[in-house]
Protein backbone atom coordinates (compact mmCIF):
# COMPACT_ATOMS: atom_id res chain seq x y z
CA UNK A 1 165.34 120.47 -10.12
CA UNK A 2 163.68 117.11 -11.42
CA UNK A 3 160.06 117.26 -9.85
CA UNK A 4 159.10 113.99 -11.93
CA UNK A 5 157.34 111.31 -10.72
CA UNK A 6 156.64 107.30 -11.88
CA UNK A 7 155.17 105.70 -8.90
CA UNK A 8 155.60 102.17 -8.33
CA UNK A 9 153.93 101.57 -5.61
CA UNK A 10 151.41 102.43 -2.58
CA UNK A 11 151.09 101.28 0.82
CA UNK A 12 147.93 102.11 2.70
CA UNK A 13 147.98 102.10 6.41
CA UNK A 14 145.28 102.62 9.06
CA UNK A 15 146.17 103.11 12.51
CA UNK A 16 143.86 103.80 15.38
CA UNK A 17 145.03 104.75 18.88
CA UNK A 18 142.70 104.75 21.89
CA UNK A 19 141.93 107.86 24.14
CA UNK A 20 141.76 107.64 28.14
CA UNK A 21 139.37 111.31 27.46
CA UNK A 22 137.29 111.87 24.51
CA UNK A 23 138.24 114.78 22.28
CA UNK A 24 134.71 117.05 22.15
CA UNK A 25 133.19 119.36 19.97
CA UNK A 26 129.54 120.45 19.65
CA UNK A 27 128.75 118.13 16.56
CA UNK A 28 130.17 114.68 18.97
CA UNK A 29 133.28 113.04 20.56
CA UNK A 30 136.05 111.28 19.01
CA UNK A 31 136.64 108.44 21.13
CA UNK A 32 139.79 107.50 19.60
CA UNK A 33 141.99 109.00 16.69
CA UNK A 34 142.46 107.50 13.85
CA UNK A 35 144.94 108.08 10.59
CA UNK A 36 145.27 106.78 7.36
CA UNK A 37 149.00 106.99 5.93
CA UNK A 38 150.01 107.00 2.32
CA UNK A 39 153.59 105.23 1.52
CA UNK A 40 154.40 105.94 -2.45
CA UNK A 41 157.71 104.33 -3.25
CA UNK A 42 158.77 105.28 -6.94
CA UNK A 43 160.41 103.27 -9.76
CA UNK A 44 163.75 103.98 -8.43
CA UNK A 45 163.12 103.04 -4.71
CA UNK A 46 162.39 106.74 -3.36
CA UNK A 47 159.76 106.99 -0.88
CA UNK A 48 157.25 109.51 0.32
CA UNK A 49 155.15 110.22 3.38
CA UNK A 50 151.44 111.65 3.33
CA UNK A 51 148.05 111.67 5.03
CA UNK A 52 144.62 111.67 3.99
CA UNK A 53 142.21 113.17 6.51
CA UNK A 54 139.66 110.51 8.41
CA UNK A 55 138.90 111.93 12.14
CA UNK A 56 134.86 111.65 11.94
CA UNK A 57 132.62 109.78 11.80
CA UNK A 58 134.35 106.92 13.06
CA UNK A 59 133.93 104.74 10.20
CA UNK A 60 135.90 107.38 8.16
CA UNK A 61 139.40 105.55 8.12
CA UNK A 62 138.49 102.69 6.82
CA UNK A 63 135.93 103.99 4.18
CA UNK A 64 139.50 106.37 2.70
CA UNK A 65 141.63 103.63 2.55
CA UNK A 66 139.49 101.39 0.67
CA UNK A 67 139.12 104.38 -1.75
CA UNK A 68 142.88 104.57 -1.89
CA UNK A 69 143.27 101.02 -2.40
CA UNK A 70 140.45 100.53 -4.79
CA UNK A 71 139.62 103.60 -6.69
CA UNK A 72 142.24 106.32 -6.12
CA UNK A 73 145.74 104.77 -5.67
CA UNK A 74 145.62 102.42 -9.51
CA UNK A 75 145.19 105.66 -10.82
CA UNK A 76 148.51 107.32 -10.03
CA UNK A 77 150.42 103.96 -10.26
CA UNK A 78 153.25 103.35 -13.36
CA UNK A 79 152.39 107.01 -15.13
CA UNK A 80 154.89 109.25 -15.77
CA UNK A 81 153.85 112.60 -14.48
CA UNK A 82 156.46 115.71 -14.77
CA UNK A 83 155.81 116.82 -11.45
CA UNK A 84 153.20 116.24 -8.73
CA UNK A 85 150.77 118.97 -9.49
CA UNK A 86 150.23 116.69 -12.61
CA UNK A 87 149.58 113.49 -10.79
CA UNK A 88 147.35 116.08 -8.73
CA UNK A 89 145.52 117.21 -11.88
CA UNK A 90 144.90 114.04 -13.40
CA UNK A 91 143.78 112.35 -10.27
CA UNK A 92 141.22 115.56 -10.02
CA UNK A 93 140.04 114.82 -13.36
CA UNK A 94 139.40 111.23 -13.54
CA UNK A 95 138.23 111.05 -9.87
CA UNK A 96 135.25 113.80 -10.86
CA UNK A 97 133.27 111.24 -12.44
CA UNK A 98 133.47 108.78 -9.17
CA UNK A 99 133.08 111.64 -7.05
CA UNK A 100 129.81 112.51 -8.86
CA UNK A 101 128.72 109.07 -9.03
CA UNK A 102 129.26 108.34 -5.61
CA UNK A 103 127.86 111.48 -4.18
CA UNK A 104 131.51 111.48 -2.48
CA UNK A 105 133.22 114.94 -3.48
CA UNK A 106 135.11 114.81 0.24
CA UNK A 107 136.03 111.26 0.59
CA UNK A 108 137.69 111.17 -2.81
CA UNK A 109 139.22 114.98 -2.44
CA UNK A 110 140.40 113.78 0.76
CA UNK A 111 142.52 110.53 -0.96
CA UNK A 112 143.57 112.72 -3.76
CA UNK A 113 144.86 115.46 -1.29
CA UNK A 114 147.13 112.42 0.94
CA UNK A 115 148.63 111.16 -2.83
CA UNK A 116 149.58 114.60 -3.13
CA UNK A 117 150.96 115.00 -0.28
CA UNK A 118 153.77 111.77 -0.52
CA UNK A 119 154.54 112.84 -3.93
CA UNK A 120 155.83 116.38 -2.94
CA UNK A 121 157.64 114.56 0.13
CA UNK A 122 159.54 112.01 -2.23
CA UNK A 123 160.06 114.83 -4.75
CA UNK A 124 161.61 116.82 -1.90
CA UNK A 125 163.77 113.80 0.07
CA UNK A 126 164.85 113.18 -3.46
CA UNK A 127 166.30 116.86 -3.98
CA UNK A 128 167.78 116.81 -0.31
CA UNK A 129 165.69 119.72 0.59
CA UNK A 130 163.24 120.90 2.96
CA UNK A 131 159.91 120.43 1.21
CA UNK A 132 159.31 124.37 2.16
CA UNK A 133 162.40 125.55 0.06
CA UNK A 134 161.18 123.39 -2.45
CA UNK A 135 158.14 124.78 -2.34
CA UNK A 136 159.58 128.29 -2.40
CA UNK A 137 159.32 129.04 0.89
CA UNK A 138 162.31 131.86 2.07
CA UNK A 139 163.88 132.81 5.22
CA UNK A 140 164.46 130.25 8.56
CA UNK A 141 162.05 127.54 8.96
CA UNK A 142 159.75 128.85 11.57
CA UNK A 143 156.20 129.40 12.33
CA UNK A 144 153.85 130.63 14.30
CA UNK A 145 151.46 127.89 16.09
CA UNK A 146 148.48 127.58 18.62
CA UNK A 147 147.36 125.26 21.51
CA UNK A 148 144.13 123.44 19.74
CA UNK A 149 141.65 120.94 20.87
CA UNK A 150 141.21 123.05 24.36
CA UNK A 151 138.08 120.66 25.68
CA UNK A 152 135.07 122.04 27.88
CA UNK A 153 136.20 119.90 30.86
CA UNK A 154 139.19 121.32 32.62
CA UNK A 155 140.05 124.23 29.83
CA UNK A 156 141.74 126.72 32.34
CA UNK A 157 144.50 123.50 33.47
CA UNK A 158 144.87 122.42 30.30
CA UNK A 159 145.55 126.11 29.07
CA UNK A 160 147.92 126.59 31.75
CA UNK A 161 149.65 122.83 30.92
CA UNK A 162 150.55 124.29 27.33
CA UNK A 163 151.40 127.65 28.44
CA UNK A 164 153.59 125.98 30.34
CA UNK A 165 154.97 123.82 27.43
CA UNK A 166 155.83 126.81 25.24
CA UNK A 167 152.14 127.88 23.77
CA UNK A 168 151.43 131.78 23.77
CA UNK A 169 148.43 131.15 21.35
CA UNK A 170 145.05 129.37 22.76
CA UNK A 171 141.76 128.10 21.37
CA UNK A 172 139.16 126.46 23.53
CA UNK A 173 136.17 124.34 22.33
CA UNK A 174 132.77 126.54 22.89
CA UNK A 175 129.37 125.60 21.61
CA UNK A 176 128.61 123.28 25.06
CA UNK A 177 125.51 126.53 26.44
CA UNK A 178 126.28 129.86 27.19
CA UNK A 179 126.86 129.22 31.01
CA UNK A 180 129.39 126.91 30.59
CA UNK A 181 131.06 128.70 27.49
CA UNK A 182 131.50 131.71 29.51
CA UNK A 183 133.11 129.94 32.62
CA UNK A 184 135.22 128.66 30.35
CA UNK A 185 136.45 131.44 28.49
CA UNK A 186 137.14 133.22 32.33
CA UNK A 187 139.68 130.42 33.39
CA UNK A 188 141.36 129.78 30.11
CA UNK A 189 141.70 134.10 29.39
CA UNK A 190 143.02 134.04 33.62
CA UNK A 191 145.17 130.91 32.78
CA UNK A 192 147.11 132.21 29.71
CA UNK A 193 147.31 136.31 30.61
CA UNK A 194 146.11 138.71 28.99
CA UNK A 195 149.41 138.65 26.57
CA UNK A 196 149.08 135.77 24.84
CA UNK A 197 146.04 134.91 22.04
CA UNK A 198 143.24 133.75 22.75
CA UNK A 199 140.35 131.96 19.54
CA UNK A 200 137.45 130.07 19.96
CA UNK A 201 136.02 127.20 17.84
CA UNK A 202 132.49 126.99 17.60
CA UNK A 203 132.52 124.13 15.14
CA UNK A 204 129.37 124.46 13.19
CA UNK A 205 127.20 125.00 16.42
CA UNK A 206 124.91 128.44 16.10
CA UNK A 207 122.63 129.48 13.35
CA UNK A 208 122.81 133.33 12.51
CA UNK A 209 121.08 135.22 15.54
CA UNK A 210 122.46 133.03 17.75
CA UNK A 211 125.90 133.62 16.46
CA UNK A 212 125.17 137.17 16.47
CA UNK A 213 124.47 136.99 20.09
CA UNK A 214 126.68 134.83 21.40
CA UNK A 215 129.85 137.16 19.16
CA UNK A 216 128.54 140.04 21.68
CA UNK A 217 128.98 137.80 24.36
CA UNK A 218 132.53 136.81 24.01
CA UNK A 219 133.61 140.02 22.95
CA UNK A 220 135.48 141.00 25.99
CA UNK A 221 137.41 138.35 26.22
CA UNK A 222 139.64 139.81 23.31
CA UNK A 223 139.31 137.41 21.23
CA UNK A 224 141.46 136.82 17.71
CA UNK A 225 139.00 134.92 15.93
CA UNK A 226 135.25 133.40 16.44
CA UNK A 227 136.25 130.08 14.03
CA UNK A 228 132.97 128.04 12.25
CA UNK A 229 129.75 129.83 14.45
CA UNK A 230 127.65 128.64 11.33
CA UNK A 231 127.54 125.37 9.20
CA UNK A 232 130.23 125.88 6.67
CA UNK A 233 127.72 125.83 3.90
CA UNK A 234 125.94 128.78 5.00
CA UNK A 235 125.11 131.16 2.58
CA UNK A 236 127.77 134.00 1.73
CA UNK A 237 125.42 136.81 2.72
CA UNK A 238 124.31 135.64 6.03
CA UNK A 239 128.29 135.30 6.43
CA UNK A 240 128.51 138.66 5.81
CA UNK A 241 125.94 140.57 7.97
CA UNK A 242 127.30 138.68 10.99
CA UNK A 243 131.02 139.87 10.34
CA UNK A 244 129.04 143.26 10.17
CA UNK A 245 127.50 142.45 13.44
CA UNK A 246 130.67 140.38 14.65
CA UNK A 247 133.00 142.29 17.48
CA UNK A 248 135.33 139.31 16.67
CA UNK A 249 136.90 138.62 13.67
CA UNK A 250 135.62 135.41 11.85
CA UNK A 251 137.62 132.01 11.02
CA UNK A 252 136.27 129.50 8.32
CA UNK A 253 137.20 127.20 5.72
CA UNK A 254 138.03 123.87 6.94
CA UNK A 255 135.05 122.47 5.45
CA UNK A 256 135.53 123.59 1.82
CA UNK A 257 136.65 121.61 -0.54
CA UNK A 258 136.28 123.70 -3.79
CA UNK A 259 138.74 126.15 -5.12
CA UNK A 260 135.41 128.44 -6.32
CA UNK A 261 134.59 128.50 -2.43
CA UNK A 262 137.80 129.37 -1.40
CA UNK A 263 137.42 131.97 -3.52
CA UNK A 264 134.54 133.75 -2.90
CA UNK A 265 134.49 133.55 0.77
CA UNK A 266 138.04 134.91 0.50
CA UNK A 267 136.92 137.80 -1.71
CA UNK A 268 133.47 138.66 -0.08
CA UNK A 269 135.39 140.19 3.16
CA UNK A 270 133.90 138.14 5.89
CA UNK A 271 136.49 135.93 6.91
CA UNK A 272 139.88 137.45 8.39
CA UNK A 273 140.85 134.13 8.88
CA UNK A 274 140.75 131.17 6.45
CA UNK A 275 141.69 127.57 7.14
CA UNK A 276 141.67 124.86 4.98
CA UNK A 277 142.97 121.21 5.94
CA UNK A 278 145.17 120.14 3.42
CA UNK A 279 144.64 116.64 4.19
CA UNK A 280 141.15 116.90 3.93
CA UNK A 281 141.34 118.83 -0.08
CA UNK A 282 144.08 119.78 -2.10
CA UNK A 283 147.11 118.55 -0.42
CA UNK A 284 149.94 120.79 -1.68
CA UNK A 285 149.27 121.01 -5.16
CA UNK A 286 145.87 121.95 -4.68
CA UNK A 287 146.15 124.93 -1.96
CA UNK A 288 148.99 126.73 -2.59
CA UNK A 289 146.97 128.19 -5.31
CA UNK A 290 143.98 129.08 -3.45
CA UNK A 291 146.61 130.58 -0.49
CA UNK A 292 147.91 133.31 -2.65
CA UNK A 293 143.97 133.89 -3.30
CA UNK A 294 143.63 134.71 0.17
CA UNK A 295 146.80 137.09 0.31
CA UNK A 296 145.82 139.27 -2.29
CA UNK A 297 142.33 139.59 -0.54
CA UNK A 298 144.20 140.30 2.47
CA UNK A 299 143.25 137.16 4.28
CA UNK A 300 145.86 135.29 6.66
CA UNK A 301 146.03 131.60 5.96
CA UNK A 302 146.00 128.98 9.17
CA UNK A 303 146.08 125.38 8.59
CA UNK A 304 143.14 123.53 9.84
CA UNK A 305 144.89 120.21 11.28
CA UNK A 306 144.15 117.80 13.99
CA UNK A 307 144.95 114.08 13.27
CA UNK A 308 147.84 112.43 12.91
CA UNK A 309 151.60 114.15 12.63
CA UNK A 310 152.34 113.51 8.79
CA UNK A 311 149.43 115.83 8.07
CA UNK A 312 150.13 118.17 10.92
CA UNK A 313 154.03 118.85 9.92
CA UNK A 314 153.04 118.92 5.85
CA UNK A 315 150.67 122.12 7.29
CA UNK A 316 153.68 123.10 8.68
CA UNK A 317 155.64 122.90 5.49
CA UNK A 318 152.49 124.51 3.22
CA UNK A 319 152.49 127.60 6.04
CA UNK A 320 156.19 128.50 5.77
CA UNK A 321 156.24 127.96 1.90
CA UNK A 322 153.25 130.87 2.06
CA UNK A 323 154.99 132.82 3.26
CA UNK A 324 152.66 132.43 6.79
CA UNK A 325 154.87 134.21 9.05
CA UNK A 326 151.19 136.09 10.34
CA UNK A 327 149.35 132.78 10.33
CA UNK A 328 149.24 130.26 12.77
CA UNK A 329 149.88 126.74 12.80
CA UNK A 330 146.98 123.89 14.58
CA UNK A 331 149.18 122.42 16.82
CA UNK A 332 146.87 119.83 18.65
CA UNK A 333 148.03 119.68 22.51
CA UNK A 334 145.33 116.33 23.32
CA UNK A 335 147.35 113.23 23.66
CA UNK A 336 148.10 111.21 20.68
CA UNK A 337 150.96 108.79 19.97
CA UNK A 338 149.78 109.17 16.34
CA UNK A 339 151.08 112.54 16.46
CA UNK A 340 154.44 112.22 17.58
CA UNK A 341 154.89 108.69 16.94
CA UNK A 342 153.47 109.35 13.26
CA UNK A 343 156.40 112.36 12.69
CA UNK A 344 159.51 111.71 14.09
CA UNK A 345 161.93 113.28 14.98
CA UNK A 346 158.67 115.34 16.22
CA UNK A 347 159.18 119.24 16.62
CA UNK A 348 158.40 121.14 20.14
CA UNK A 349 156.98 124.54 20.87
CA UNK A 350 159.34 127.71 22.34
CA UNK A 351 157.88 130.57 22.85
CA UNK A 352 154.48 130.10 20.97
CA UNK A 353 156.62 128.68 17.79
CA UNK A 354 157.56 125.52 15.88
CA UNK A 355 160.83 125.19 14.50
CA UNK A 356 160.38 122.56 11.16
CA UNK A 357 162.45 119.32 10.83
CA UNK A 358 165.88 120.58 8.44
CA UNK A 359 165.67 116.74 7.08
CA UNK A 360 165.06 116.28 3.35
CA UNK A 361 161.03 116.51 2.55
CA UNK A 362 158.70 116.85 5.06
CA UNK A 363 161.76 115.62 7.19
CA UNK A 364 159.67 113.59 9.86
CA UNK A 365 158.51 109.67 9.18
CA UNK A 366 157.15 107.18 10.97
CA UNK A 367 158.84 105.41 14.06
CA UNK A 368 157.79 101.69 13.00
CA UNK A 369 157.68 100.37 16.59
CA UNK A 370 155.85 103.43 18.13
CA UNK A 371 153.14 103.21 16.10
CA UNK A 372 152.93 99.33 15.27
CA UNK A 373 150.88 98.46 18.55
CA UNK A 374 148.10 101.15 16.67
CA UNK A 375 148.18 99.39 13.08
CA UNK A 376 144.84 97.97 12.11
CA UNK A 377 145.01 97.05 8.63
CA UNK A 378 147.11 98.20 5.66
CA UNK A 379 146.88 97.51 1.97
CA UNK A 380 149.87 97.95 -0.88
CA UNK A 381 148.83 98.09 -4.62
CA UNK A 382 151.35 98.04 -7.51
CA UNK A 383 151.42 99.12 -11.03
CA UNK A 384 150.75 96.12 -13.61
């Protein structure tokens, strides 16, 4: 199959949609959500879908797509590249130097990682296949997903709401004092039965005795993973004498953005769980690599999403092509027209799985009128 790629063009859109609730973790609120879609449109008129990952601080959106528009996108356009893990590796290797510059190793990973992403899209709507087959993915196009962005307010109804809905995996928001944590984790493990799965995101929030602690804490509830107790840059060994201490499994890696990192938390055995966001580093080309890291150190891949629904249903697509039939897709259950609005025609949830779109590519796109009232600004840059 012809993977290669001469891009014409980029668009650059932002869209932000306001929230009636605040979504909360322990490091802040997002008081609206925001995404920042990448349109490539290739000498020949094919087009491709992707997302580059902006949800905090609030200024984030904008700040990306200026570095698409500016620094990132001129570098991909007019160049023939053979397939898109070469547009992937050259944008790596000329963005180092502005990374470095600009102290901005995220930022720029993150624009590289939403180029990426369209490129494999158009490659795949081009072929007329899934992006998953393309991708080598085998079998039906399936996978495994879980109810995310449970907040502290109201966790048990809004467990129950997405039980309801076709969730039978769960993760609620902790890091909010151990009072409230614990209440919590009684009304969402009542709401859901003691069936279904239930994880808890701690999003940065402890430092190592705490975490140690609190893991004994919420131990009964029978929990599949204890996801980010510590900041994601603590060191390896203090990662590694609280999975010794740990009654719960651990959950990490949305936070790295290095293949080395990936790496060696994979290999040092303290992380049962790994989750990169593809839309935050390495888009396709990028992480496939680093997931077959983590399956020959026996470490089950989940997709750290929650933003808009390009990003959410290319996770989708990277899970299946990995073969991720024991990892779980971040299916976001907070209201967002950027979601389904973003991805359509948008997948639904039976019986705690997501079926993928059997369109060409990533087989979603955007409806223009949904998500028109949310536009804020957008951008288009062409080659010379």
């Amino acid at each position: 199959m012809d993977q290669g790629v001469t891009i014409d063009r980029l668009e650059i859109r932002i869209y932000r949609a306001p929230t009636a609730e605040p979504l909360v973790t322990s490091f802040g609120a997002f008081r609206d959500r925001p995404a920042v879609v990448v349109k490539a449109t290739d000498r020949d008129g094919a087009v491709g879908w992707g997302e580059t990952w902006c949800n905090f601080p609030t200024i984030a959106a904008e700040h990306r797509a200026r570095l698409l528009e500016t620094a990132i996108g001129p570098l991909v356009l007019g160049k023939a590249f053979v397939n898109p893990q070469a547009a992937y590796a050259e944008l790596t290797r000329r963005g180092r130097i502005l990374a470095i510059q600009a102290g901005e190793p995220g930022p720029v990973g993150a624009a590289i990682a939403g180029i990426d992403i369209a490129l494999w899209d158009l490659v795949a709507r081009r072929a007329g296949q899934p992006l998953w087959r393309v991708l080598g993915g085998a079998g039906e196009g399936v996978v495994p997903a879980y109810a995310s962005g449970i907040n502290p307010s109201g966790a048990g109804e809004t467990a129950a709401a997405a039980r309801a809905a076709g969730h039978r995996a769960f993760k609620l928001k902790i890091g909010f004092g151990r009072e409230r944590d614990l209440a919590n984790l009684r009304d969402v493990r009542a709401a859901i039965g003691a069936e279904n799965r239930l994880m808890v995101d701690a999003n940065q929030a402890y430092d190592l005795a705490t975490a140690i602690q609190v893991a004994a804490e919420i131990a009964p509830f029978d929990l599949t993973w204890f996801e980010e107790p510590m900041l994601a840059d603590t060191p390896l060994p203090e990662w590694e004498r609280l999975a010794a201490e740990s009654p719960v499994a651990l959950a990490a890696g949305e936070n790295l953005c290095d293949p080395a990192l990936y790496q060696a938390a994979a290999q040092s055995g303290a992380f049962r769980f790994m989750q990169p966001d593809m839309c935050k580093w390495g888009g396709f080309s990028g992480l496939l690599p680093v997931v077959r890291v983590f399956r020959a150190a026996q470490v089950t891949y989940c997709p750290h999403y929650l933003a808009g629904g390009l990003g959410m249903i290319a996770s989708a697509h990277l899970l299946k092509a990995a073969g991720g039939d024991d990892g779980f897709l971040e299916f976001d259950i907070n209201p967002n027209p950027l979601r389904e609005g973003l991805a359509t025609p948008f997948p639904r949830v039976a019986g705690g799985r997501v079926t993928l779109p059997s369109g060409p590519g990533l087989g979603v796109q955007p409806d223009e009128a949904e998500v028109r009232p949310y536009l804020t600004a957008s951008a288009e840059v062409r080659r010379a």
